[in-house]
C-alpha atoms as a PDB file:
ATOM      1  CA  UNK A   1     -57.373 -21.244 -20.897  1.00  0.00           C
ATOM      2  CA  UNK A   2     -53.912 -20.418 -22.533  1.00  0.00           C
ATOM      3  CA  UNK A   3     -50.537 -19.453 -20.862  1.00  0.00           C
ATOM      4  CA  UNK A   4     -48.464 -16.725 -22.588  1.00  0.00           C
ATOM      5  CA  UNK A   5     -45.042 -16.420 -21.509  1.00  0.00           C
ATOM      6  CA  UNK A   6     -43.028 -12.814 -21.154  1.00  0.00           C
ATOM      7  CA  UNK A   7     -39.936 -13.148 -22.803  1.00  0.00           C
ATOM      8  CA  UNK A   8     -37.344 -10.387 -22.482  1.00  0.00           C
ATOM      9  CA  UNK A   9     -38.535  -8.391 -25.592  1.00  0.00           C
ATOM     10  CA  UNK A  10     -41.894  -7.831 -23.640  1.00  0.00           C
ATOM     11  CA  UNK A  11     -41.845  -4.163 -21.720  1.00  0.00           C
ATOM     12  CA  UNK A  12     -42.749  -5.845 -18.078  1.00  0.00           C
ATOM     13  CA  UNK A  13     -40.171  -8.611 -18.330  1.00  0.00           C
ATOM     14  CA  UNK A  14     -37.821  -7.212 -15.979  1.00  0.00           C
ATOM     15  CA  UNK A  15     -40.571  -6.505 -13.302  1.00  0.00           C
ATOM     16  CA  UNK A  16     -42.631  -9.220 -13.423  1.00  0.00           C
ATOM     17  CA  UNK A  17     -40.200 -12.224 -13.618  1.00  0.00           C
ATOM     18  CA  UNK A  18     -38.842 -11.079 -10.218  1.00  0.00           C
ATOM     19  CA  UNK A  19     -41.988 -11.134  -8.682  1.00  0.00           C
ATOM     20  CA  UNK A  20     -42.507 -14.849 -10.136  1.00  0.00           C
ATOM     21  CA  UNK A  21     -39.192 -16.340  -9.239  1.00  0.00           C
ATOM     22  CA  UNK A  22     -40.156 -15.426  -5.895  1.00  0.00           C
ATOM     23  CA  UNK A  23     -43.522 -16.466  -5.590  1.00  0.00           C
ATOM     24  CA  UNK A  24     -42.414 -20.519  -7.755  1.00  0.00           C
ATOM     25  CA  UNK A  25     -39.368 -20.621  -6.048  1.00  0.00           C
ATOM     26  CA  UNK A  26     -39.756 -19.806  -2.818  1.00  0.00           C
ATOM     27  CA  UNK A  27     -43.901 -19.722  -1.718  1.00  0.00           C
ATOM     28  CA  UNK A  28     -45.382 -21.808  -4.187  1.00  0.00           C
ATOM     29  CA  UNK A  29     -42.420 -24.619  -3.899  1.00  0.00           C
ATOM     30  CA  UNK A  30     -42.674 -23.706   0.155  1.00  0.00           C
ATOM     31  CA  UNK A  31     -46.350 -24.606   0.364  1.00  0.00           C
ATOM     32  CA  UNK A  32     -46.256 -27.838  -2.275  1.00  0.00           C
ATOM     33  CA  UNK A  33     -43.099 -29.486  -0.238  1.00  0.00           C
ATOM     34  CA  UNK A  34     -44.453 -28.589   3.073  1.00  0.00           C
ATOM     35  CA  UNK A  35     -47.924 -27.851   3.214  1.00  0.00           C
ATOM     36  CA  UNK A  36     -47.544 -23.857   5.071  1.00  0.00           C
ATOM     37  CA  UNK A  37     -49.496 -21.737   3.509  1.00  0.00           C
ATOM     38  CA  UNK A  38     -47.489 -18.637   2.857  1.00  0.00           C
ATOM     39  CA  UNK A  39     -48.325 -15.499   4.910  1.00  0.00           C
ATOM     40  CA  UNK A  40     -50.482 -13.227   2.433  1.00  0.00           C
ATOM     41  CA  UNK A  41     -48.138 -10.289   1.472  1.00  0.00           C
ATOM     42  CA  UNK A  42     -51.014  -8.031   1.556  1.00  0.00           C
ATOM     43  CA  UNK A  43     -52.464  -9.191   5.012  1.00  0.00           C
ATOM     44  CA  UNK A  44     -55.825 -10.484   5.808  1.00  0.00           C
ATOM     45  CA  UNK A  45     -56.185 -14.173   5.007  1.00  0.00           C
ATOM     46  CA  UNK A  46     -54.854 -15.978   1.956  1.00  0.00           C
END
């Protein structure tokens, strides 16, 4: 497996890196300090 990073050049930058600030910084870091799962922002069970 191998990670490519967007940088700004790529056409989805501004979209994406949003969506991932929000999910590192705020569920991810929210469910690795605390242990909560998140709620699953498209219902049904995570």
């Amino acid at each position: 497996m191998s990670a490519r990073r967007a940088s700004p050049a790529c056409e989805c930058y501004e979209a994406c890196s949003g969506g991932w600030d929000v999910f590192v910084n705020g569920n991810l870091r929210r469910w690795i300090t605390t242990g909560e799962v998140p709620p699953n922002p498209f219902g049904g069970r995570a």
